[in-house]
Protein backbone atom coordinates (compact mmCIF):
# COMPACT_ATOMS: atom_id res chain seq x y z
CA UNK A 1 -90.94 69.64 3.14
CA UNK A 2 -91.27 70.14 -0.75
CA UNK A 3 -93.21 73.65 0.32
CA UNK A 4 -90.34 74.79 1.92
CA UNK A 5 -87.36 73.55 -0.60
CA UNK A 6 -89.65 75.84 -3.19
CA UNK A 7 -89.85 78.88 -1.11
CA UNK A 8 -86.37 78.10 -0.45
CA UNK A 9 -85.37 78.30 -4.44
CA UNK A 10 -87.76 81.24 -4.89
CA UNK A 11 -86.55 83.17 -2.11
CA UNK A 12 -82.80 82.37 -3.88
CA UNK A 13 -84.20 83.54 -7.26
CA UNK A 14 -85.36 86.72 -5.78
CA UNK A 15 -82.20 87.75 -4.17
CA UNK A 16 -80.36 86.55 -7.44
CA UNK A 17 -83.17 89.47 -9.34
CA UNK A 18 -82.50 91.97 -6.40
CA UNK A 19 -78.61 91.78 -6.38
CA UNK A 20 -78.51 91.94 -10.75
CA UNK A 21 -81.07 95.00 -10.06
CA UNK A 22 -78.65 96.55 -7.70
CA UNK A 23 -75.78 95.86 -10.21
CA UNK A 24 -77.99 97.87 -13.16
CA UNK A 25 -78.67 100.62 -10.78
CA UNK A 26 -74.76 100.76 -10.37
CA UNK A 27 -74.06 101.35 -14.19
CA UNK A 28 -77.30 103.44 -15.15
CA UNK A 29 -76.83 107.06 -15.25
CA UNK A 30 -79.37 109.95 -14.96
CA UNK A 31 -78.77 113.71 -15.69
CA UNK A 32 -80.50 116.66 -13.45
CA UNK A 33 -80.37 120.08 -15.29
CA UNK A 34 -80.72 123.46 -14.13
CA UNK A 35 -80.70 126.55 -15.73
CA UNK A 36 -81.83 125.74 -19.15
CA UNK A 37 -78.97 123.24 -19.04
CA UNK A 38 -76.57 125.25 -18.15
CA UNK A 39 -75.39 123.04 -15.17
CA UNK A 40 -75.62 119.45 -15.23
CA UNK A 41 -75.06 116.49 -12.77
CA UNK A 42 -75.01 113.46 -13.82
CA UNK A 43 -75.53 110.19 -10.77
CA UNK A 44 -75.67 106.95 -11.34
CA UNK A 45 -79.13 105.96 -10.19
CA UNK A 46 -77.94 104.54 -6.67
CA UNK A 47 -77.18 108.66 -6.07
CA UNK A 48 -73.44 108.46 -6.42
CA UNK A 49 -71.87 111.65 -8.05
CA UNK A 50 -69.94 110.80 -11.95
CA UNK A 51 -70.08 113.95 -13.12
CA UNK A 52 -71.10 117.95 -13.23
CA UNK A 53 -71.15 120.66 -16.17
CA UNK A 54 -70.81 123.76 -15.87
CA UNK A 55 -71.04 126.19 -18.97
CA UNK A 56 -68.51 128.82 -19.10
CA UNK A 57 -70.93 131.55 -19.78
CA UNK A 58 -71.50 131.15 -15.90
CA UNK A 59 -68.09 131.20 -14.35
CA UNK A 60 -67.94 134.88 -13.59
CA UNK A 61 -66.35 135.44 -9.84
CA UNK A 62 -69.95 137.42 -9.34
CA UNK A 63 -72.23 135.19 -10.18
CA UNK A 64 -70.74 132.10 -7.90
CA UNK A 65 -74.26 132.29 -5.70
CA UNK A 66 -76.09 131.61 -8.78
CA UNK A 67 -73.69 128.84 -9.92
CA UNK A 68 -74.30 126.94 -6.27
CA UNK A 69 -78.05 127.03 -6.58
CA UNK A 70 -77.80 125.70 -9.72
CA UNK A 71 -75.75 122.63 -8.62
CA UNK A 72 -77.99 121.90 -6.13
CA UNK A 73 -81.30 122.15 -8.25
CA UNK A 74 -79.53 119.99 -10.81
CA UNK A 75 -78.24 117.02 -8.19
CA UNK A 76 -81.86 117.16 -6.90
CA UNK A 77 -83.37 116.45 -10.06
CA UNK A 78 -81.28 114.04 -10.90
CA UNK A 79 -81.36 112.54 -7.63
CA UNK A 80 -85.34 112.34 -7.61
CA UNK A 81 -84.58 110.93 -11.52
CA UNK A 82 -82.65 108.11 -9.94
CA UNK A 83 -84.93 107.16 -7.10
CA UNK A 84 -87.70 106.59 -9.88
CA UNK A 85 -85.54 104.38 -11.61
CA UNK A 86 -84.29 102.66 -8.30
CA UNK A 87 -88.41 101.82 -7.97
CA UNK A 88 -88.90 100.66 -11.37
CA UNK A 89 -85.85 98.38 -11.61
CA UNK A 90 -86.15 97.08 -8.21
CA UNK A 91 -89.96 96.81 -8.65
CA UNK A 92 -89.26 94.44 -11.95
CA UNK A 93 -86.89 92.72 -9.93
CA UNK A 94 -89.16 91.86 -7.65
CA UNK A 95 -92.39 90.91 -9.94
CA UNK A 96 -93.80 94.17 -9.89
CA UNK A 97 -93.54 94.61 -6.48
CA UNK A 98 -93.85 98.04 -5.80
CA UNK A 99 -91.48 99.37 -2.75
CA UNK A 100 -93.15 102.62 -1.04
CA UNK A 101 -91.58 105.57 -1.73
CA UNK A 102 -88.80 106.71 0.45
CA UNK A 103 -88.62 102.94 1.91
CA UNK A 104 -84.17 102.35 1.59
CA UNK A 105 -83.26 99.32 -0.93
CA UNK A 106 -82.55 96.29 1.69
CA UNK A 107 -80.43 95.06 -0.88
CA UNK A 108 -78.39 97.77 -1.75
């Protein structure tokens, strides 16, 4: 009975880890660039949107095509830039314990 009240307790100080893992991955940001910088996105590392930068030089009516592939090869970056960090954190969160890649957080 001792077993299980420890697995009991360790399971509760892993999902304590997971859920304060989940909170960091709320607040940390990551930045994708594209065009020598010349449009940014910025995500938290969960993958939600906070932000996007575009520099003037590029907001000429003929060159909108340009600007939209640019967004999106920006967000990807900085979407594969937070699913690193979602590994890492939740990976120190959970002792090391490395999540495959792809696999969705089951806490989050």
């Amino acid at each position: 009975m001792t077993d299980l009240m420890g697995l009991m307790k360790q399971a509760q100080a892993m999902q304590q880890k997971m859920a304060e893992a989940n909170e960091k991955l709320s607040e940390e940001e990551v930045i994708g660039e594209a065009g020598a910088g010349l449009v940014t996105v910025t995500l938290s590392a969960r993958g939600e949107a906070r932000g996007i930068s575009i520099d003037p030089s590029l907001l000429d009516p003929a060159e909108v095509e340009v600007v939209e592939d640019l967004l999106v090869a920006a967000h990807n970056e900085a979407r594969r830039k937070g699913e690193a960090r979602q590994q890492e954190i939740m990976g120190q969160a959970a002792g090391g314990l490395q999540m495959p890649p792809g696999m969705p957080n089951p806490f989050g």
